[in-house]
PDB file of N, CA and C in Angstrom:
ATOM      1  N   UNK A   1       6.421  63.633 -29.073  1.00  0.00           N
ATOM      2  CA  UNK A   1       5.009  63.455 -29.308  1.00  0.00           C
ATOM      3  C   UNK A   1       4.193  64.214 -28.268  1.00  0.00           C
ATOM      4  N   UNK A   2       4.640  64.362 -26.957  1.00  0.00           N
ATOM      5  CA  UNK A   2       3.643  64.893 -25.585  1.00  0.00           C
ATOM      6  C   UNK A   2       3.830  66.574 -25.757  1.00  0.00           C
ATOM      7  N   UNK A   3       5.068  66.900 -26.897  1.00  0.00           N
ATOM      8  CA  UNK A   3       4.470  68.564 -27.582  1.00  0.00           C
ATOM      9  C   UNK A   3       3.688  68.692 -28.337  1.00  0.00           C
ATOM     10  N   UNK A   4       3.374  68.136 -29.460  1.00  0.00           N
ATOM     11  CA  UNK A   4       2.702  68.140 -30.578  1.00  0.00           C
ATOM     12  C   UNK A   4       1.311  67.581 -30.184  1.00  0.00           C
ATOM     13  N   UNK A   5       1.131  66.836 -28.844  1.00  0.00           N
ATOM     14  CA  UNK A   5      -0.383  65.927 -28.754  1.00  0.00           C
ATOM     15  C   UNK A   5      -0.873  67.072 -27.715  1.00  0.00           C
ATOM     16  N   UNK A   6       0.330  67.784 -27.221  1.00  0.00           N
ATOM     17  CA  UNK A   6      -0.190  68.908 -25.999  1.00  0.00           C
ATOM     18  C   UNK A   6      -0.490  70.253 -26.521  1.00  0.00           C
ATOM     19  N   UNK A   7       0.270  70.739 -27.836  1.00  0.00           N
ATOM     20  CA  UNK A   7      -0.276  71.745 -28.707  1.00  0.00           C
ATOM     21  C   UNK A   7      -1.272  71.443 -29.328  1.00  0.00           C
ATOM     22  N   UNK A   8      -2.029  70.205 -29.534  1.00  0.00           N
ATOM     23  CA  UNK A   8      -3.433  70.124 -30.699  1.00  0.00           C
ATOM     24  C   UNK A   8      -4.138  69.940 -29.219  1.00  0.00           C
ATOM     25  N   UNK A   9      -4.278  69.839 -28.415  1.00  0.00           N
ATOM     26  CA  UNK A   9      -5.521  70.066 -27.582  1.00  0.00           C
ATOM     27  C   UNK A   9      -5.292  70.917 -26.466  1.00  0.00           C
ATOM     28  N   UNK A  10      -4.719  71.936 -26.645  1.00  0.00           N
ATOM     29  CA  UNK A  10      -5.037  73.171 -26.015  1.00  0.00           C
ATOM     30  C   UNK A  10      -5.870  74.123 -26.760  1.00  0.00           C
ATOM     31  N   UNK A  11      -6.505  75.324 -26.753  1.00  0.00           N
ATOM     32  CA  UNK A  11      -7.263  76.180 -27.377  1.00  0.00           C
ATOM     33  C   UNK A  11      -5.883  77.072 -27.689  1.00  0.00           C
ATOM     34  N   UNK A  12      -6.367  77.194 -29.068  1.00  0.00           N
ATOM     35  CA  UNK A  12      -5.363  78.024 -30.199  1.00  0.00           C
ATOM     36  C   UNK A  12      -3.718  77.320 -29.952  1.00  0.00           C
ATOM     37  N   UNK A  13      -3.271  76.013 -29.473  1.00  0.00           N
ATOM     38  CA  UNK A  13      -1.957  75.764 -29.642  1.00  0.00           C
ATOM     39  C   UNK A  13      -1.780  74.879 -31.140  1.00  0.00           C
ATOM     40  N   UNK A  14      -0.397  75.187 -31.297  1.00  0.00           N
ATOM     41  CA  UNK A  14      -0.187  75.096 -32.367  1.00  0.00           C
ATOM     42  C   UNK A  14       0.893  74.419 -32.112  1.00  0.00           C
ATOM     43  N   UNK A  15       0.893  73.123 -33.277  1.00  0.00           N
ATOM     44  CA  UNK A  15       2.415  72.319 -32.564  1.00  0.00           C
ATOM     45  C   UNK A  15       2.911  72.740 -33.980  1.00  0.00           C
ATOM     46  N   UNK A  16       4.389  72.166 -34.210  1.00  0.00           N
ATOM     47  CA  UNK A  16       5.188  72.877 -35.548  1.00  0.00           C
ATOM     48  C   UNK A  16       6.535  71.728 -35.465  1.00  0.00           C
ATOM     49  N   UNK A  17       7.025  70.976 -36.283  1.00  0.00           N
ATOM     50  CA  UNK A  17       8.099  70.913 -36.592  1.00  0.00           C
ATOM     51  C   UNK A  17       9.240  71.550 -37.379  1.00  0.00           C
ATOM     52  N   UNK A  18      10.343  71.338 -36.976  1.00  0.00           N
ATOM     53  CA  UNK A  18      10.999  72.311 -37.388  1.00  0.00           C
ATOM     54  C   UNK A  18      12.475  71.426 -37.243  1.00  0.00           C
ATOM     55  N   UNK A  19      12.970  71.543 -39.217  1.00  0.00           N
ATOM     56  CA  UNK A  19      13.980  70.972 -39.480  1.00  0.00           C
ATOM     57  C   UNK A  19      14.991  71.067 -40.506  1.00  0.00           C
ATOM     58  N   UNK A  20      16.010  70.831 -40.814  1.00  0.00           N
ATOM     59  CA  UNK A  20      16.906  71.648 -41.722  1.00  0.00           C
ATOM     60  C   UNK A  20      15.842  70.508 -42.878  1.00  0.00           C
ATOM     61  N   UNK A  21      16.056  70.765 -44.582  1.00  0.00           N
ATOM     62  CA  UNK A  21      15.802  69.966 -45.139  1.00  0.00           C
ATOM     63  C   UNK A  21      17.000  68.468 -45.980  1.00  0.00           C
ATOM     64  N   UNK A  22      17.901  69.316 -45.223  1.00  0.00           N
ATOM     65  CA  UNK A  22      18.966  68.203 -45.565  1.00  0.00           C
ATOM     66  C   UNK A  22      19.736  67.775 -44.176  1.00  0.00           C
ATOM     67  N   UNK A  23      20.566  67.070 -44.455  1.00  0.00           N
ATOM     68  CA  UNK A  23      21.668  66.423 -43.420  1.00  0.00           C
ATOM     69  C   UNK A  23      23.254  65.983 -44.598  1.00  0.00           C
ATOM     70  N   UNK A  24      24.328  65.994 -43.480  1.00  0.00           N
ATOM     71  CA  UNK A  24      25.668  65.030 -43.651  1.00  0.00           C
ATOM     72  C   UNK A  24      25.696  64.215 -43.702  1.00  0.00           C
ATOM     73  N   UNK A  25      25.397  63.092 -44.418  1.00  0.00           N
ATOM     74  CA  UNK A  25      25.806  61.303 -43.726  1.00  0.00           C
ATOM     75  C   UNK A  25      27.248  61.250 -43.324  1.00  0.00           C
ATOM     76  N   UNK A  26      28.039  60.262 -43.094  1.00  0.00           N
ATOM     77  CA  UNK A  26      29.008  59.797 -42.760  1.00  0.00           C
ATOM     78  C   UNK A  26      29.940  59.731 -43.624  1.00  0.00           C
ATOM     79  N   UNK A  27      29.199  59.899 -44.888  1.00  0.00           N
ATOM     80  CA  UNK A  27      30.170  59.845 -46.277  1.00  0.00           C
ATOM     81  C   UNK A  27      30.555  60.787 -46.470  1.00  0.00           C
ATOM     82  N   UNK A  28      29.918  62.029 -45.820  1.00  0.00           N
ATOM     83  CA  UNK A  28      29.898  63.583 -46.544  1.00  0.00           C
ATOM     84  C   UNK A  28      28.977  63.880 -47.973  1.00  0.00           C
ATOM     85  N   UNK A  29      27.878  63.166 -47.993  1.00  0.00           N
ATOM     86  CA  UNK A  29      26.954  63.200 -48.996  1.00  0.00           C
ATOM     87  C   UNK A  29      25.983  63.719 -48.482  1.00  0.00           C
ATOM     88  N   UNK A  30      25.130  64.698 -49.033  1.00  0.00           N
ATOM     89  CA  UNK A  30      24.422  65.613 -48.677  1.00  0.00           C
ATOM     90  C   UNK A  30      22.957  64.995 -48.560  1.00  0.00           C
ATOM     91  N   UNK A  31      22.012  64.750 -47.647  1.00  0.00           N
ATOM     92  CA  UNK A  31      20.713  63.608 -47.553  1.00  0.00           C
ATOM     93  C   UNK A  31      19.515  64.295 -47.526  1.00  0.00           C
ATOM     94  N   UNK A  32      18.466  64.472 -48.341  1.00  0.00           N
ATOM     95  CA  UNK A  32      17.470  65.041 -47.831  1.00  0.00           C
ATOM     96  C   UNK A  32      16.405  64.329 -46.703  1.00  0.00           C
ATOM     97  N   UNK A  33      16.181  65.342 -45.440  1.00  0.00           N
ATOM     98  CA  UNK A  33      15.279  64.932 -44.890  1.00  0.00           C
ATOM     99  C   UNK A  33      14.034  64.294 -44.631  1.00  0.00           C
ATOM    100  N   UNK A  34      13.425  65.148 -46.086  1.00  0.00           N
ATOM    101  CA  UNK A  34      11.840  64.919 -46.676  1.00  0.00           C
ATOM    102  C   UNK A  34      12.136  63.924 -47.530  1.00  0.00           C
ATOM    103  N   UNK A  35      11.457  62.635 -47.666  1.00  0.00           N
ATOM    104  CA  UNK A  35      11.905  61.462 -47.955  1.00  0.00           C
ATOM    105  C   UNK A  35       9.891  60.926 -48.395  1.00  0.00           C
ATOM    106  N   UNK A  36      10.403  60.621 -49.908  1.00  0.00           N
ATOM    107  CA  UNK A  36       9.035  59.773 -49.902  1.00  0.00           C
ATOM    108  C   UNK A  36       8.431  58.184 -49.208  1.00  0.00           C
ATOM    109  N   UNK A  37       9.246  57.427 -48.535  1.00  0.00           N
ATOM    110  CA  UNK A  37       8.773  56.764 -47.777  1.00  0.00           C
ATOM    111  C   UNK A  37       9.689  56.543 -46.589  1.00  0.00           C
ATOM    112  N   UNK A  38       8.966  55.885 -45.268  1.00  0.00           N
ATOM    113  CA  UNK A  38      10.354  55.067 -44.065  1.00  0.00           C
ATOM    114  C   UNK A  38      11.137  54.034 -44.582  1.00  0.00           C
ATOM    115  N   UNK A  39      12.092  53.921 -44.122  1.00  0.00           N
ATOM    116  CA  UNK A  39      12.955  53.136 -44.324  1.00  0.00           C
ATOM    117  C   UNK A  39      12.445  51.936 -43.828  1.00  0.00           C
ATOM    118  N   UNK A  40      12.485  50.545 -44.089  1.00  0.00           N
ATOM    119  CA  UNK A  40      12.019  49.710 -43.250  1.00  0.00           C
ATOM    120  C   UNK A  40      13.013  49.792 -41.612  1.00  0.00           C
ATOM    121  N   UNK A  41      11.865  49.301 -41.044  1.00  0.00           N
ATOM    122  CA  UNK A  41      11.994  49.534 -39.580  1.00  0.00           C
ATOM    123  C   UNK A  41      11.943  50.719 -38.722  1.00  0.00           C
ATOM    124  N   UNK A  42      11.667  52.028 -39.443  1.00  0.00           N
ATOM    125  CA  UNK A  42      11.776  53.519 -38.863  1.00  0.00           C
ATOM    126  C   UNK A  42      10.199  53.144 -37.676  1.00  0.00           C
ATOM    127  N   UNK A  43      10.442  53.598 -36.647  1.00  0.00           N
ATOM    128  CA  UNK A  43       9.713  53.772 -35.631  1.00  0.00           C
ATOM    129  C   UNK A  43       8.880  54.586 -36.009  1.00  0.00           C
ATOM    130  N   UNK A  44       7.244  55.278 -36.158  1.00  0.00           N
ATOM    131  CA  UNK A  44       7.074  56.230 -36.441  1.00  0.00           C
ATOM    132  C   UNK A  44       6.382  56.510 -35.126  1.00  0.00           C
ATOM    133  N   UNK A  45       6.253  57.576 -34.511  1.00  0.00           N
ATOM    134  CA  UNK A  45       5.431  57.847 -33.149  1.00  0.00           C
ATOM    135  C   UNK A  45       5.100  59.077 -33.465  1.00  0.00           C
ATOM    136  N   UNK A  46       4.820  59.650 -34.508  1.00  0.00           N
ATOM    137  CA  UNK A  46       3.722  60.925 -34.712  1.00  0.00           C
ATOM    138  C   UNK A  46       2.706  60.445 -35.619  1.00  0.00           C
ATOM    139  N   UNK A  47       1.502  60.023 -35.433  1.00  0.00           N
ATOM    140  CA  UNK A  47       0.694  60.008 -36.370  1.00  0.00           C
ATOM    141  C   UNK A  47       0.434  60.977 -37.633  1.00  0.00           C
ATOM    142  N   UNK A  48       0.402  60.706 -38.681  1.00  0.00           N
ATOM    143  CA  UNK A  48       0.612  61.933 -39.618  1.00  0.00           C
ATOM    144  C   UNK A  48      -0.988  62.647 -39.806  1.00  0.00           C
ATOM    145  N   UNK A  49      -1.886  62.632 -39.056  1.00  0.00           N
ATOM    146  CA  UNK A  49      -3.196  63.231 -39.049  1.00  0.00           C
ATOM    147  C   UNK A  49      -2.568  64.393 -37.980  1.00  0.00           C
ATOM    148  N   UNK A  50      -1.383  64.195 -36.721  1.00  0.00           N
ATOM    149  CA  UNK A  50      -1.065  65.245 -36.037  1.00  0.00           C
ATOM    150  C   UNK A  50      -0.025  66.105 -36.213  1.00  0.00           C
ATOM    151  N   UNK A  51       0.884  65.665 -37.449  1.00  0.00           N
ATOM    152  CA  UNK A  51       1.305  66.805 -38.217  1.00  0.00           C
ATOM    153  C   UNK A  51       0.802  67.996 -38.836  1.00  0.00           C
ATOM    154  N   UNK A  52       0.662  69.052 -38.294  1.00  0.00           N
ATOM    155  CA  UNK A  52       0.022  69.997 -38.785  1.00  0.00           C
ATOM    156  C   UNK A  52       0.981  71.192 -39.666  1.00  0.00           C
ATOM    157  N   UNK A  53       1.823  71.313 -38.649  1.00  0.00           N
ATOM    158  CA  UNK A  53       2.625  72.370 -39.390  1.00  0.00           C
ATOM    159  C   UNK A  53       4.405  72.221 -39.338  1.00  0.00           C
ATOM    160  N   UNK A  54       4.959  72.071 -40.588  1.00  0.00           N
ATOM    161  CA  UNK A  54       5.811  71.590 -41.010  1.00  0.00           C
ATOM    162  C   UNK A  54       7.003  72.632 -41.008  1.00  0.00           C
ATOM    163  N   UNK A  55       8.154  73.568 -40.433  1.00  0.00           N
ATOM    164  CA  UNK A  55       9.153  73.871 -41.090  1.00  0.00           C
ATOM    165  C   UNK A  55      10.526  73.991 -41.677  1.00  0.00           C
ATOM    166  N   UNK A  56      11.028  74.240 -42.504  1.00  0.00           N
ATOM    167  CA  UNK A  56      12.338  74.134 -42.947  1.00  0.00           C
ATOM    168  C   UNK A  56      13.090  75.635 -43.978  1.00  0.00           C
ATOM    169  N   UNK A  57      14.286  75.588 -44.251  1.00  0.00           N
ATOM    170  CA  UNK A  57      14.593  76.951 -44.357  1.00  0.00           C
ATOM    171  C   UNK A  57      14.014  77.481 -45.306  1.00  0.00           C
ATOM    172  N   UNK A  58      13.468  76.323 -46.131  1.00  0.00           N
ATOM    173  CA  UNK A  58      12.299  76.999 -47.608  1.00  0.00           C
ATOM    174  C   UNK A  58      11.134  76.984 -47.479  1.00  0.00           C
ATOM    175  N   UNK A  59      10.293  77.375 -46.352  1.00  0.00           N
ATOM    176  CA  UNK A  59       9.018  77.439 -45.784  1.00  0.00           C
ATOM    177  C   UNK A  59       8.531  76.702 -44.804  1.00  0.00           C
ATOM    178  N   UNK A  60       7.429  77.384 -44.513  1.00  0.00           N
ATOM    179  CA  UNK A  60       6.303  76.408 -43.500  1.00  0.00           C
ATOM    180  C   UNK A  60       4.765  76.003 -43.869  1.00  0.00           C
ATOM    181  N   UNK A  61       4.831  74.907 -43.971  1.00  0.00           N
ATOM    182  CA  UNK A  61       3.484  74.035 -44.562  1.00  0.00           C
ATOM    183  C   UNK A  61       2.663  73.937 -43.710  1.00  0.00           C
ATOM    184  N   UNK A  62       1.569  74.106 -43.966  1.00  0.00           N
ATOM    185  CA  UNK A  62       0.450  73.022 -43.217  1.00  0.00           C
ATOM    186  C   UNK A  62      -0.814  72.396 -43.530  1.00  0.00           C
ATOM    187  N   UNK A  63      -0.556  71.105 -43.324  1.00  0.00           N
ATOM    188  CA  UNK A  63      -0.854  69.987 -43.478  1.00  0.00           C
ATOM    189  C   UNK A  63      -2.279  69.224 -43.007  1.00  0.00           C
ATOM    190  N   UNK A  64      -2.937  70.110 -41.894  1.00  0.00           N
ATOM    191  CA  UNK A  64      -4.177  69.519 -41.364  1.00  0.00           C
ATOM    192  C   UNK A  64      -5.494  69.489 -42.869  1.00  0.00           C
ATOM    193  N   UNK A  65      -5.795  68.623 -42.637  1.00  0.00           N
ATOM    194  CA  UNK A  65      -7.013  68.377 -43.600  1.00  0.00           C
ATOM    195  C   UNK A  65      -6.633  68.836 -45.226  1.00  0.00           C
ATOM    196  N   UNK A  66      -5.229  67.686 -45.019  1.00  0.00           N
ATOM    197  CA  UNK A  66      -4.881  67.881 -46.594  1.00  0.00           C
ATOM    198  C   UNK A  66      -4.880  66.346 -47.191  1.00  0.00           C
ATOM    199  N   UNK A  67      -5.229  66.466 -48.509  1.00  0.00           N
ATOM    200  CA  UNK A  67      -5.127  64.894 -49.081  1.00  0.00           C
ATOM    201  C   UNK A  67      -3.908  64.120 -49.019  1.00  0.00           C
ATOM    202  N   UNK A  68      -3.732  62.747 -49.632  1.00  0.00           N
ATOM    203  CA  UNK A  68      -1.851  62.416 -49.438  1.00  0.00           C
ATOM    204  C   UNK A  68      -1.680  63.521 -50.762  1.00  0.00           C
ATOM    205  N   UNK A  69      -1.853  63.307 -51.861  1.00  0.00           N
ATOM    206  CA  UNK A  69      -1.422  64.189 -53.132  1.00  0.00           C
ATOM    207  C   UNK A  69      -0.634  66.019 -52.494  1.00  0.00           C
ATOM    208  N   UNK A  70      -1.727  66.313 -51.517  1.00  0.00           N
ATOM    209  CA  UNK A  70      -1.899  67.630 -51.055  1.00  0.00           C
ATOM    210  C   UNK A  70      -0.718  67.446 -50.513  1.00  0.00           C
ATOM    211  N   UNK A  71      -0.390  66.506 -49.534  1.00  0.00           N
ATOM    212  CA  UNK A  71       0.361  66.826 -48.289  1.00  0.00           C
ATOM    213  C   UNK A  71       1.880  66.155 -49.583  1.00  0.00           C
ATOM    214  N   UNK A  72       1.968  65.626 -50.529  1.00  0.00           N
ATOM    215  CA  UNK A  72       3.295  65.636 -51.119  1.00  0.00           C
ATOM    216  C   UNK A  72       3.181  66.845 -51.577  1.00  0.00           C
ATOM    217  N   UNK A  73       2.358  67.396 -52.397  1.00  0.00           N
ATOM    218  CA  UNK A  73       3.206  68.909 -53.084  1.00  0.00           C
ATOM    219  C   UNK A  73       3.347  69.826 -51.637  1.00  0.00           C
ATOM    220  N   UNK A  74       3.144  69.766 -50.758  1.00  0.00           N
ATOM    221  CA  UNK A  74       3.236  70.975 -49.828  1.00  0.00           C
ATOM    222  C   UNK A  74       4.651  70.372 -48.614  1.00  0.00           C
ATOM    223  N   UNK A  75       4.952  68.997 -49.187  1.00  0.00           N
ATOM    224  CA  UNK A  75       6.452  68.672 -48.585  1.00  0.00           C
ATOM    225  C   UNK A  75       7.682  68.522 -49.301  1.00  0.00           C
ATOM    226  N   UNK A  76       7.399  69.134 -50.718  1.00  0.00           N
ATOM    227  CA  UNK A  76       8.181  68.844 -52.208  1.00  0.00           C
ATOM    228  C   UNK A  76       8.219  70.341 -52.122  1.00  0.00           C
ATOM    229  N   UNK A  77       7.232  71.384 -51.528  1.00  0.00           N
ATOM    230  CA  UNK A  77       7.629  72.479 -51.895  1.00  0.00           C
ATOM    231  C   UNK A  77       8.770  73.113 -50.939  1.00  0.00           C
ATOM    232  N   UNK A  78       9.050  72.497 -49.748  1.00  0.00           N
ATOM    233  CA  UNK A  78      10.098  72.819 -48.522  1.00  0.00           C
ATOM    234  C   UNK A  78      11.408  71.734 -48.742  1.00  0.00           C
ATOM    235  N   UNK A  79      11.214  70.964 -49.243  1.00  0.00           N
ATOM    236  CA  UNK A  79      12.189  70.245 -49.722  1.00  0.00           C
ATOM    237  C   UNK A  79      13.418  71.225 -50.152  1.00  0.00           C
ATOM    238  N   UNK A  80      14.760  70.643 -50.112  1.00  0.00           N
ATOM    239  CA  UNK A  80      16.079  71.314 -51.002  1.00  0.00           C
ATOM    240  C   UNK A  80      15.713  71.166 -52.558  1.00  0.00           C
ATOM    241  N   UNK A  81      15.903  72.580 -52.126  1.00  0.00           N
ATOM    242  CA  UNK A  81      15.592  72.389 -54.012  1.00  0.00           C
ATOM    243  C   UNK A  81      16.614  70.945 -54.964  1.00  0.00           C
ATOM    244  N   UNK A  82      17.805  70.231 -54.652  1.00  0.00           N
ATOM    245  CA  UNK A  82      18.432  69.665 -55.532  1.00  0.00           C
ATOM    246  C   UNK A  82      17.562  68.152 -55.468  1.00  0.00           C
ATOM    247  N   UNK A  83      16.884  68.093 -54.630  1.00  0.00           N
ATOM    248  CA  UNK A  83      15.642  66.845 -54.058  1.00  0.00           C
ATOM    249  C   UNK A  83      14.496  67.357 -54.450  1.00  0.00           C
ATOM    250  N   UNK A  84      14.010  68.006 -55.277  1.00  0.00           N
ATOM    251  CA  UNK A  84      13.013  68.264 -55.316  1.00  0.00           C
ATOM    252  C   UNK A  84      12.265  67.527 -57.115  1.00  0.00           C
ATOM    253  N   UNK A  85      13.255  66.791 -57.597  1.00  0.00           N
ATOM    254  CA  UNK A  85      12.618  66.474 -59.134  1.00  0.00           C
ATOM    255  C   UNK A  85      12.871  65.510 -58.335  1.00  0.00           C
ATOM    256  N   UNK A  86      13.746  64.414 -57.630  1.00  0.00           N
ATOM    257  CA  UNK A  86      13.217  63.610 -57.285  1.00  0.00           C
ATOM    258  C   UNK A  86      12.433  62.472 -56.417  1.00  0.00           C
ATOM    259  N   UNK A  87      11.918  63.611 -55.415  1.00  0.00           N
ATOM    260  CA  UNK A  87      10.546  63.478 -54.978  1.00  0.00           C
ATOM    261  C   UNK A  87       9.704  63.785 -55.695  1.00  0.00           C
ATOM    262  N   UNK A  88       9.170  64.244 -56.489  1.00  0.00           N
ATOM    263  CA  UNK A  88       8.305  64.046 -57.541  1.00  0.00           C
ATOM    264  C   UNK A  88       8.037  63.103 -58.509  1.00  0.00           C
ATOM    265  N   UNK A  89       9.111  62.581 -58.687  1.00  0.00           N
ATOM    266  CA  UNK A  89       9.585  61.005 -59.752  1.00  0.00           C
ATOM    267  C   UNK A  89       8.694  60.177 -58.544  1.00  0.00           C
ATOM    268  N   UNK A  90       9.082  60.097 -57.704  1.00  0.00           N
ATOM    269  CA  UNK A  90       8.783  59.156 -56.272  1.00  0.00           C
ATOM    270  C   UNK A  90       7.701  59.338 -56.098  1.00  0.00           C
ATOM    271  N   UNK A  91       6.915  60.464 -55.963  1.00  0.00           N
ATOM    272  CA  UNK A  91       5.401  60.736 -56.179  1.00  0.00           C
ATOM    273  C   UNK A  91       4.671  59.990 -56.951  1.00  0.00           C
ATOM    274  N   UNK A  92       5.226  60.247 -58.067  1.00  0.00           N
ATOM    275  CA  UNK A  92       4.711  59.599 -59.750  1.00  0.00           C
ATOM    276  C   UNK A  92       4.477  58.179 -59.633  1.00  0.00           C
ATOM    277  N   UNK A  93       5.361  57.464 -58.782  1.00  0.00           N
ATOM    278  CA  UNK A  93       5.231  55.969 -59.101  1.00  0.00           C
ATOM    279  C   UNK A  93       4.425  55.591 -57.931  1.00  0.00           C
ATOM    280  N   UNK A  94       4.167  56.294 -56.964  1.00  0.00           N
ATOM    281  CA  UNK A  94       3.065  55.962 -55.769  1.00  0.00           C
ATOM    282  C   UNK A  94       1.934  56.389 -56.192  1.00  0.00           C
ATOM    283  N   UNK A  95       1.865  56.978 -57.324  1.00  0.00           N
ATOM    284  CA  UNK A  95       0.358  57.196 -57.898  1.00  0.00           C
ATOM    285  C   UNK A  95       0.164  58.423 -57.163  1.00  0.00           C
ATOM    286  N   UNK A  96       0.444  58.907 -56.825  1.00  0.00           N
ATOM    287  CA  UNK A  96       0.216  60.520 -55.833  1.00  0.00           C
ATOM    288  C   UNK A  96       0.628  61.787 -56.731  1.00  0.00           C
ATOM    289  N   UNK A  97       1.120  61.412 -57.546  1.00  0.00           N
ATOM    290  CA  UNK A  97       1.809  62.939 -58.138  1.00  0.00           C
ATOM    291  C   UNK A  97       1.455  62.888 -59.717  1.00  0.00           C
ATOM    292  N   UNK A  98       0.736  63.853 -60.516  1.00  0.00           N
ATOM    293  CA  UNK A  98      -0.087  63.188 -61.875  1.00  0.00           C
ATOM    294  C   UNK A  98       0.373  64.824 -62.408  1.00  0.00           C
ATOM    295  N   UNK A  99      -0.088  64.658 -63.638  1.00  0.00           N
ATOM    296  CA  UNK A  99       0.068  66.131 -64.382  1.00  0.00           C
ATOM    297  C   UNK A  99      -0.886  67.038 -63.495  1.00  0.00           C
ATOM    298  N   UNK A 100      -1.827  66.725 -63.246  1.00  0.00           N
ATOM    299  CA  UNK A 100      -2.768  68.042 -62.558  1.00  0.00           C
ATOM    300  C   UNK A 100      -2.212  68.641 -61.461  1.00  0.00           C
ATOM    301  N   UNK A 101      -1.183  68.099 -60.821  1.00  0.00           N
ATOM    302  CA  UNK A 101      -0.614  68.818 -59.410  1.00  0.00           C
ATOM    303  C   UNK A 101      -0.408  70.376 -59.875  1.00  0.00           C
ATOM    304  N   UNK A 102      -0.690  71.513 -58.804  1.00  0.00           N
ATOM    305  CA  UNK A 102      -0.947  72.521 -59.290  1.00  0.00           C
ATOM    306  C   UNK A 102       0.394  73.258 -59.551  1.00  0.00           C
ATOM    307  N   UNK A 103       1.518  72.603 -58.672  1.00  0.00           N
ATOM    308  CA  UNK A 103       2.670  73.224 -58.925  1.00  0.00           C
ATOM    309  C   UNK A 103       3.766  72.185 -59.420  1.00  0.00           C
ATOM    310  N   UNK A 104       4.617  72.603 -60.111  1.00  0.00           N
ATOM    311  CA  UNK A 104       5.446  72.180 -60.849  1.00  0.00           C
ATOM    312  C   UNK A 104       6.964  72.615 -60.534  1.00  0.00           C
ATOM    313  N   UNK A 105       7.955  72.030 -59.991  1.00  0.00           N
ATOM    314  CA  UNK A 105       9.105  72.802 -59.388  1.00  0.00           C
ATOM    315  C   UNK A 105      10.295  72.130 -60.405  1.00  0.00           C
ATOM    316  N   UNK A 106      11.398  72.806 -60.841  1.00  0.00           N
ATOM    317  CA  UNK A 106      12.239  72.385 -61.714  1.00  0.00           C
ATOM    318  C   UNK A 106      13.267  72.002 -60.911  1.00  0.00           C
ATOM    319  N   UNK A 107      14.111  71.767 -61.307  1.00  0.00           N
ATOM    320  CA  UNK A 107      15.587  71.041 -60.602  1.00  0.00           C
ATOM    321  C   UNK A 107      16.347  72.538 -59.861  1.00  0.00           C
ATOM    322  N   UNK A 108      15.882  73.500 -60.512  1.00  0.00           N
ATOM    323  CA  UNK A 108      16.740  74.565 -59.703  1.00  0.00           C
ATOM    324  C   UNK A 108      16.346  75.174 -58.179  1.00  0.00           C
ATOM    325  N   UNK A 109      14.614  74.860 -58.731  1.00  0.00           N
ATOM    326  CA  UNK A 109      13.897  75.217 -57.099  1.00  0.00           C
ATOM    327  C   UNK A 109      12.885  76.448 -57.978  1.00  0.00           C
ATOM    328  N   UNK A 110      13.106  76.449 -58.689  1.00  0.00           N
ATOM    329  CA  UNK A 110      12.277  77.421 -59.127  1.00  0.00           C
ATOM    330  C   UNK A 110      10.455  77.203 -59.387  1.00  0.00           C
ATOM    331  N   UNK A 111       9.595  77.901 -59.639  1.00  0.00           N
ATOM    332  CA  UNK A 111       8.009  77.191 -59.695  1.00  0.00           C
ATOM    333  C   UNK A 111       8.120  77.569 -61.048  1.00  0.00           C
ATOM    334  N   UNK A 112       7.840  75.962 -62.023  1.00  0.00           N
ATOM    335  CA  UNK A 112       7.817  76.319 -63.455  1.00  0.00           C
ATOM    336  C   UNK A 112       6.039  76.664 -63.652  1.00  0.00           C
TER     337      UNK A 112
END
């Protein structure tokens, strides 16, 4: 947190995360990172107003002065593509993700 709170109040710093979009569990099952909600009990110590800029091997987002709707399609679009229909399902039922979203991503990763 004392990078990311020390890059937003310097002049022109820029804080950035930076993360694969998947992981190994223990099973050898492949996990995506980008996750539509915490797990109960996840600690969170970044406020998500100081997330600004997001990356992973399928881009870099950013996030300052974006809506929640905004800030799911622009974490659905860095997502693994094989997670990516269903974070959008997950969208859908939080009321965040509707036909008007401007992009549309298929199961392959592709922008339909």
């Amino acid at each position: 947190m004392d990078f990311i709170n020390g890059s937003f109040r310097s002049r022109g710093g820029k804080g950035f995360i930076c993360l694969t979009s998947t992981y190994t569990n223990n099973q050898g099952k492949m996990v995506s990172r980008i996750r539509p909600t915490f797990s109960p009990g996840t600690v969170v110590t970044l406020p998500r107003g100081l997330n600004f800029y997001i990356v992973t091997e399928y881009g870099m987002i950013q996030l300052k002065g974006k809506s929640t709707w905004q800030r799911a399609e622009e974490l659905i679009s860095i997502a693994h593509p094989a997670f990516r229909d269903q974070l959008i399902e997950e969208a859908k039922k939080m009321h965040i993700w509707t036909r008007t979203n401007k992009i549309n991503y298929s199961i392959s990763g592709e922008i339909a």
